[in-house]
N, C-alpha and C. Protein backbone atom coordinates (compact mmCIF):
# COMPACT_ATOMS: atom_id res chain seq x y z
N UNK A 1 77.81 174.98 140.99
CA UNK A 1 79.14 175.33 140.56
C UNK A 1 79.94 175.77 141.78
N UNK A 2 81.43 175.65 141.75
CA UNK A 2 81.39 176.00 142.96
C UNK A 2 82.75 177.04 142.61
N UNK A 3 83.01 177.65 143.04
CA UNK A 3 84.08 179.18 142.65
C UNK A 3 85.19 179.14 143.65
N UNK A 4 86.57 179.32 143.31
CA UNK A 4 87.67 179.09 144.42
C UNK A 4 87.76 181.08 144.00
N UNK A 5 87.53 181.64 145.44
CA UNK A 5 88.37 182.98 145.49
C UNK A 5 88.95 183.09 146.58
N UNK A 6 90.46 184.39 146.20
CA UNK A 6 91.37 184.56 147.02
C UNK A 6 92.04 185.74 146.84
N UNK A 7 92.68 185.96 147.28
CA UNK A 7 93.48 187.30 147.57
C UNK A 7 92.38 188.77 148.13
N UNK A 8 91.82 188.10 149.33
CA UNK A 8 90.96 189.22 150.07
C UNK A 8 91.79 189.38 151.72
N UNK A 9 90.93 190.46 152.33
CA UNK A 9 91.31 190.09 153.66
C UNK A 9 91.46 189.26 154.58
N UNK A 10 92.32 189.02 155.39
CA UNK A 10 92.21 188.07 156.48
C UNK A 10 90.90 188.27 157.10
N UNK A 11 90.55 189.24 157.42
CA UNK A 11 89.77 189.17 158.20
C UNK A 11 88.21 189.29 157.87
N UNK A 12 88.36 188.90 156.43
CA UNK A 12 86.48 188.94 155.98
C UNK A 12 85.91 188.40 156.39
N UNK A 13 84.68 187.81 156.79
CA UNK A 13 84.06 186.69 156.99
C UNK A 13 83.02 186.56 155.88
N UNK A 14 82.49 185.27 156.13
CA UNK A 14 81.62 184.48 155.65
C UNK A 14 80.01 185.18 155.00
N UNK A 15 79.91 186.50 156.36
CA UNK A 15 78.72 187.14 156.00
C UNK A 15 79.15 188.30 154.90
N UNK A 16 80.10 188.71 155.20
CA UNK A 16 80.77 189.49 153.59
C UNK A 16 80.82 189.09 152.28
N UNK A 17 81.65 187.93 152.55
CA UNK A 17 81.60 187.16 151.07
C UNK A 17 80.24 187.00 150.26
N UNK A 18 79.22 186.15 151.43
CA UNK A 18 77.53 185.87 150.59
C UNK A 18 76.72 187.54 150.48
N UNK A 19 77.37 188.64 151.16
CA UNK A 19 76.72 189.53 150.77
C UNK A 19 77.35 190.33 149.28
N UNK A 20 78.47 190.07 149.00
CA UNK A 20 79.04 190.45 147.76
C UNK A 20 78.87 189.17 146.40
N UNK A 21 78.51 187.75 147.02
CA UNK A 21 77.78 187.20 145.76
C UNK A 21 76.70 187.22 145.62
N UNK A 22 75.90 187.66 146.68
CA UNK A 22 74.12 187.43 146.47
C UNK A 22 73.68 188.20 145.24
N UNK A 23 74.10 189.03 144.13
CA UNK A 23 73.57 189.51 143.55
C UNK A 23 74.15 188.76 142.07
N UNK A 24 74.47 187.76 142.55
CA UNK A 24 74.74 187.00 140.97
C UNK A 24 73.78 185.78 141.06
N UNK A 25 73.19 185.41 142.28
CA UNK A 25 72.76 183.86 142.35
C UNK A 25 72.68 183.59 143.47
N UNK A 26 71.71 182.21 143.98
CA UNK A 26 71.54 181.61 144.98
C UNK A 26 73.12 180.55 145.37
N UNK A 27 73.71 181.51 146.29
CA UNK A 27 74.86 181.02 147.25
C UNK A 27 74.74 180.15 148.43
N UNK A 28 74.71 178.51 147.60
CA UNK A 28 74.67 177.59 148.80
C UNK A 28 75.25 177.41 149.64
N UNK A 29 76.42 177.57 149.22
CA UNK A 29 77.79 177.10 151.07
C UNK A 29 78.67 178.28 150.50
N UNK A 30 79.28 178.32 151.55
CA UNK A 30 80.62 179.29 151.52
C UNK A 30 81.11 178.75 152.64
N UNK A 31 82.43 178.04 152.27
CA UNK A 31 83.83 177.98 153.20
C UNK A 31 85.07 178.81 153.30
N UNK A 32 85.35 179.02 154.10
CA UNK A 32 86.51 180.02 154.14
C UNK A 32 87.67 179.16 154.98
N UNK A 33 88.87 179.04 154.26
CA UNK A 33 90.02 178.14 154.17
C UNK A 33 91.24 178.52 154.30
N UNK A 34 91.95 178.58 155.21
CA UNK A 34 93.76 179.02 155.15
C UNK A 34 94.36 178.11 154.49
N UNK A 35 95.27 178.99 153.84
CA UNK A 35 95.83 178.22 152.78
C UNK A 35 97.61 178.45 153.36
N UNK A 36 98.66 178.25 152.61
CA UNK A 36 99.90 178.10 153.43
C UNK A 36 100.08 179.66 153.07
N UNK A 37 100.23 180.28 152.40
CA UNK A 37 100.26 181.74 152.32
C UNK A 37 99.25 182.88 152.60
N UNK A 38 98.18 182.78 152.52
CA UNK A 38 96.31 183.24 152.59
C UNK A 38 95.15 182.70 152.91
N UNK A 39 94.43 183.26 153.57
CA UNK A 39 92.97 183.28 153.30
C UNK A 39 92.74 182.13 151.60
N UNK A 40 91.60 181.32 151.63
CA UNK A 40 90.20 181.31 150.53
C UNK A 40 89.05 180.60 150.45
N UNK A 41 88.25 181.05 149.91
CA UNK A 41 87.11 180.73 150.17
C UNK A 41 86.67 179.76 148.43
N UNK A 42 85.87 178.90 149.44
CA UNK A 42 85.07 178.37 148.35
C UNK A 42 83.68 177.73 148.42
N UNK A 43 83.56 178.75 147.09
CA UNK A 43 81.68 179.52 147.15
C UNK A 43 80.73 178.09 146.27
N UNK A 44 79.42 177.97 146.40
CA UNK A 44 78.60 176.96 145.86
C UNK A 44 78.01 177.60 145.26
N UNK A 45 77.42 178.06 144.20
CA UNK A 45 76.53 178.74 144.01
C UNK A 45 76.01 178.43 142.27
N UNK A 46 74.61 178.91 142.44
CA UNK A 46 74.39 178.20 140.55
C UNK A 46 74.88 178.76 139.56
N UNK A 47 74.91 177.53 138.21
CA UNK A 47 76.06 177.69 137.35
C UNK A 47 75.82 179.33 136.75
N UNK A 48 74.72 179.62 136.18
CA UNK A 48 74.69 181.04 135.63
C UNK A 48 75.47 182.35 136.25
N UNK A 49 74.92 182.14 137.71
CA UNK A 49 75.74 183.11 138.77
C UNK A 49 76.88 182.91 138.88
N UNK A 50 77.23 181.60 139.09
CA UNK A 50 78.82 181.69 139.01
C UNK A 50 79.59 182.11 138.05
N UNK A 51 79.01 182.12 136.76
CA UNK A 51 79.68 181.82 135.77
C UNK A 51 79.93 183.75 135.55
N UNK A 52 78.65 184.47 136.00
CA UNK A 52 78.46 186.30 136.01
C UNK A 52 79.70 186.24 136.96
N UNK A 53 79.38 185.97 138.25
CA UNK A 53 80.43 186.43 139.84
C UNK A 53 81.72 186.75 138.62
N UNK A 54 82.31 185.36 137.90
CA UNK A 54 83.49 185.15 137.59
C UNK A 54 83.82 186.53 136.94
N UNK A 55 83.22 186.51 135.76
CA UNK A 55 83.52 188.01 134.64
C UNK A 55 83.45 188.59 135.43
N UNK A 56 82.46 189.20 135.91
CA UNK A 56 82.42 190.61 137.10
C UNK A 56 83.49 190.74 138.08
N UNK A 57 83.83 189.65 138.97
CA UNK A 57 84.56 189.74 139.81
C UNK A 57 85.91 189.99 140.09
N UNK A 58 86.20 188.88 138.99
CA UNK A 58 87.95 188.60 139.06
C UNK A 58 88.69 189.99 138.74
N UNK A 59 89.80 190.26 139.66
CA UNK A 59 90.35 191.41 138.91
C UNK A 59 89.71 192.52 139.53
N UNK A 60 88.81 192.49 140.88
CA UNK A 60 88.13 193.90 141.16
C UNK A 60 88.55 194.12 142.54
N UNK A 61 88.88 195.06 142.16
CA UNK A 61 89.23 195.78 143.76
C UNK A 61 87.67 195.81 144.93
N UNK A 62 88.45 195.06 145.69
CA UNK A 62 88.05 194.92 146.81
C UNK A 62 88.08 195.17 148.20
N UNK A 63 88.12 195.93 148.92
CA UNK A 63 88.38 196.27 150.59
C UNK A 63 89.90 196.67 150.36
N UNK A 64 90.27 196.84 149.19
CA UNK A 64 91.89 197.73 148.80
C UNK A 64 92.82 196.62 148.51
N UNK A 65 92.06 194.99 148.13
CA UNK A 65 92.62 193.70 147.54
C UNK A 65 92.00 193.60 145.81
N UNK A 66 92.66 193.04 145.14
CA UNK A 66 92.58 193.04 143.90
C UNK A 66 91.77 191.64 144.09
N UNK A 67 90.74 191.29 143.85
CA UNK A 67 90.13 189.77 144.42
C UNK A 67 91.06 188.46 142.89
N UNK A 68 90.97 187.55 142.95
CA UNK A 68 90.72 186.31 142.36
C UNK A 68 89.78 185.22 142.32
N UNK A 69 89.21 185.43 141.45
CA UNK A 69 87.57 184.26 141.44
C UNK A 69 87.90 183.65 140.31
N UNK A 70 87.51 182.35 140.47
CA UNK A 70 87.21 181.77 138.95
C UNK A 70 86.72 180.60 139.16
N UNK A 71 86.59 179.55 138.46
CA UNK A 71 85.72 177.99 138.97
C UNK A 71 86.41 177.20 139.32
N UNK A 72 86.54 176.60 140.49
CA UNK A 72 87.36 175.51 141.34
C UNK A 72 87.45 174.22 140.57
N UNK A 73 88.71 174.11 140.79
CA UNK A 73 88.89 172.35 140.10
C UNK A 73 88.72 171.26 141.14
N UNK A 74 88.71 171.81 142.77
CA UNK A 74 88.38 170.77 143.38
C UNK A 74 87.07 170.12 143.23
């Protein structure tokens, strides 16, 4: 499955992100992507975990960012 999130820091990296999904699921790739306004990343990870990350995630304050997760249409 793969998860589009956004509205975090510029300056997170890659080892942040897989350490804040590792506890939903095995996190295959993580890309991290500028977009024309932000930062986002988009996470691989299996469907069950993704599907937890999502409920859990979306909507949670993060590093003092309100995050956005949910399942990528790309």
């Amino acid at each position: 499955m793969k998860i589009f999130v956004t509205n975090f820091e510029d300056s997170t990296t890659v080892a942040a992100l897989a350490f804040l999904f590792q506890d939903f699921g095995h996190v295959e790739a993580i890309r991290l992507k500028q977009g024309k306004k932000r930062m986002y990343a988009l996470i691989e990870i299996d469907v069950h975990g993704g599907e937890q990350a999502i409920r859990e995630l979306d909507r949670r304050e993060w590093h003092g960012m309100r995050l956005e997760v949910m399942e990528s249409q790309y």
